[in-house]
C-alpha atoms as a PDB file:
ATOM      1  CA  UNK A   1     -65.930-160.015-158.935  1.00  0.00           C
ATOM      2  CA  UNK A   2     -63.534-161.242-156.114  1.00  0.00           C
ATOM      3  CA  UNK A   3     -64.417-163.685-153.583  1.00  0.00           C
ATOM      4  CA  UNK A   4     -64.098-163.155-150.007  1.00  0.00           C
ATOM      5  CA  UNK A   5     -62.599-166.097-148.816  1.00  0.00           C
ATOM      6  CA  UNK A   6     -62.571-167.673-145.262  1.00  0.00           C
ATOM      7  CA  UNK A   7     -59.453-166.188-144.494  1.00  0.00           C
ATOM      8  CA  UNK A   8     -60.429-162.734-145.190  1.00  0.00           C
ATOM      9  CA  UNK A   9     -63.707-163.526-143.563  1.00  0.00           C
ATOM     10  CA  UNK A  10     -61.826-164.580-139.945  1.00  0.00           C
ATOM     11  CA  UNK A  11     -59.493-161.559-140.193  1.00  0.00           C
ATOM     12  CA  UNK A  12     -62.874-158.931-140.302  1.00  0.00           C
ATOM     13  CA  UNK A  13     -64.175-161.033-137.694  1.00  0.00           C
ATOM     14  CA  UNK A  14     -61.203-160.786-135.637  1.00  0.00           C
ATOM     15  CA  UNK A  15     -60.736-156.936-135.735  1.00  0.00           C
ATOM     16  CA  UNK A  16     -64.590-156.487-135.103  1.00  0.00           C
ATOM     17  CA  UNK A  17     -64.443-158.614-132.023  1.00  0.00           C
ATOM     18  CA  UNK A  18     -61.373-156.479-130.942  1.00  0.00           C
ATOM     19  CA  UNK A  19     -63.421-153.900-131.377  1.00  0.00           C
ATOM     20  CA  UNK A  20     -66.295-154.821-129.802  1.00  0.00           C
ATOM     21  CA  UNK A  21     -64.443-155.693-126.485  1.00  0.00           C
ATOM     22  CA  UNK A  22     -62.759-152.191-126.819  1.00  0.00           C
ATOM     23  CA  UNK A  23     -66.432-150.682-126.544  1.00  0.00           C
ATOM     24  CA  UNK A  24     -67.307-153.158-124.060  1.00  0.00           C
ATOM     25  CA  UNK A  25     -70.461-154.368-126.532  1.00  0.00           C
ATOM     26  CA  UNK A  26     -70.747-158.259-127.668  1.00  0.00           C
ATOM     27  CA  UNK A  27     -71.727-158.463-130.649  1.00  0.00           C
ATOM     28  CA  UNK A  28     -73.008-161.065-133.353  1.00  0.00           C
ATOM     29  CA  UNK A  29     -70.548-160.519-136.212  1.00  0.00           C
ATOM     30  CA  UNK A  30     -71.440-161.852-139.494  1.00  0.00           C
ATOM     31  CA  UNK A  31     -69.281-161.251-142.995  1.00  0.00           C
ATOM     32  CA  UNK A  32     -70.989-161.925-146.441  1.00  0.00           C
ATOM     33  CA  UNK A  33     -69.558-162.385-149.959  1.00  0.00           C
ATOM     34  CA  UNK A  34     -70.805-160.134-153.144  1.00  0.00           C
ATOM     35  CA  UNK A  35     -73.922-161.940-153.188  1.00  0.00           C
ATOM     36  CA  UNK A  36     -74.721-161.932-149.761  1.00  0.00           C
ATOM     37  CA  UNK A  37     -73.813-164.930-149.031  1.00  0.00           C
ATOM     38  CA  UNK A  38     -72.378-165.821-145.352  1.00  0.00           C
ATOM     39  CA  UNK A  39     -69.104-166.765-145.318  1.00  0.00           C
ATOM     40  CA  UNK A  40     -68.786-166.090-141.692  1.00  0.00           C
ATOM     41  CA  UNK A  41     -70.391-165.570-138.481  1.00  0.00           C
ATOM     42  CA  UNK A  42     -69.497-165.178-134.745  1.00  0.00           C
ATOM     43  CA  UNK A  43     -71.447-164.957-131.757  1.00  0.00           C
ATOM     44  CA  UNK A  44     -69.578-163.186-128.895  1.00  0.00           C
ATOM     45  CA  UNK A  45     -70.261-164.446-125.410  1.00  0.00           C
ATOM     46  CA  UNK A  46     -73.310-162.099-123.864  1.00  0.00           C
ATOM     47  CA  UNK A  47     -74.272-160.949-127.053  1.00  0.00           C
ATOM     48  CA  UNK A  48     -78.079-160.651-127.545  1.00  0.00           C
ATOM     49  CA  UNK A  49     -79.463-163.889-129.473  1.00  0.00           C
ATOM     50  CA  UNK A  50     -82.131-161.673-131.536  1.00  0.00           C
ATOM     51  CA  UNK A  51     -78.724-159.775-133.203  1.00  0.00           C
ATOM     52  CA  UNK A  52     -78.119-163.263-135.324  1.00  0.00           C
ATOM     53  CA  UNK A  53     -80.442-162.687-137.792  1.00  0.00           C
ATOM     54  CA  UNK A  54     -79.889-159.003-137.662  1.00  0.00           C
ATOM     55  CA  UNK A  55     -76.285-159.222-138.018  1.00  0.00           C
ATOM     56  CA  UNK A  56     -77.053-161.593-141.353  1.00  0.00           C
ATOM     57  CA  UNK A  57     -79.496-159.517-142.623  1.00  0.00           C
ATOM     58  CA  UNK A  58     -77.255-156.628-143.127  1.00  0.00           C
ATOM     59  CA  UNK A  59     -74.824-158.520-145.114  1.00  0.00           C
ATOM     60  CA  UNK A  60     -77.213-159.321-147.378  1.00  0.00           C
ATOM     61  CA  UNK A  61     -78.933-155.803-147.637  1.00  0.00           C
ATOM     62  CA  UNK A  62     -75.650-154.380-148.177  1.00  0.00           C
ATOM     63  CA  UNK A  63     -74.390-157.006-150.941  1.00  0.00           C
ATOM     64  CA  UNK A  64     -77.653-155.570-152.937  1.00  0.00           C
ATOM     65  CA  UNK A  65     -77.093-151.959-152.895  1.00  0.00           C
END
């Protein structure tokens, strides 16, 4: 099992962010390790508070499946 390390963490971050702006849709980005841990999370200016939790959530979903 590889880690995902804070590096690779800010680099998903980064091109989801790009992406979001591209679509014109803030977003709450959050990136997990194997075990659905967070390694990272990012709020985007305007995005909607109740996607935090969301946005961790999913890691953590999709770490078990």
């Amino acid at each position: 099992m590889s880690a995902v390390k804070l590096e690779d963490a800010r680099r998903v971050i980064s091109a989801a962010e790009k992406k979001a702006k591209e679509t014109g849709q803030p977003m709450n980005i959050a990136v997990a390790d194997e075990g659905g841990n967070i390694v990272a999370h990012v709020r985007m200016d305007n995005a909607w508070i109740g996607s935090i939790d969301v946005s961790m959530k999913k890691g953590l979903h999709v770490s078990g499946i």
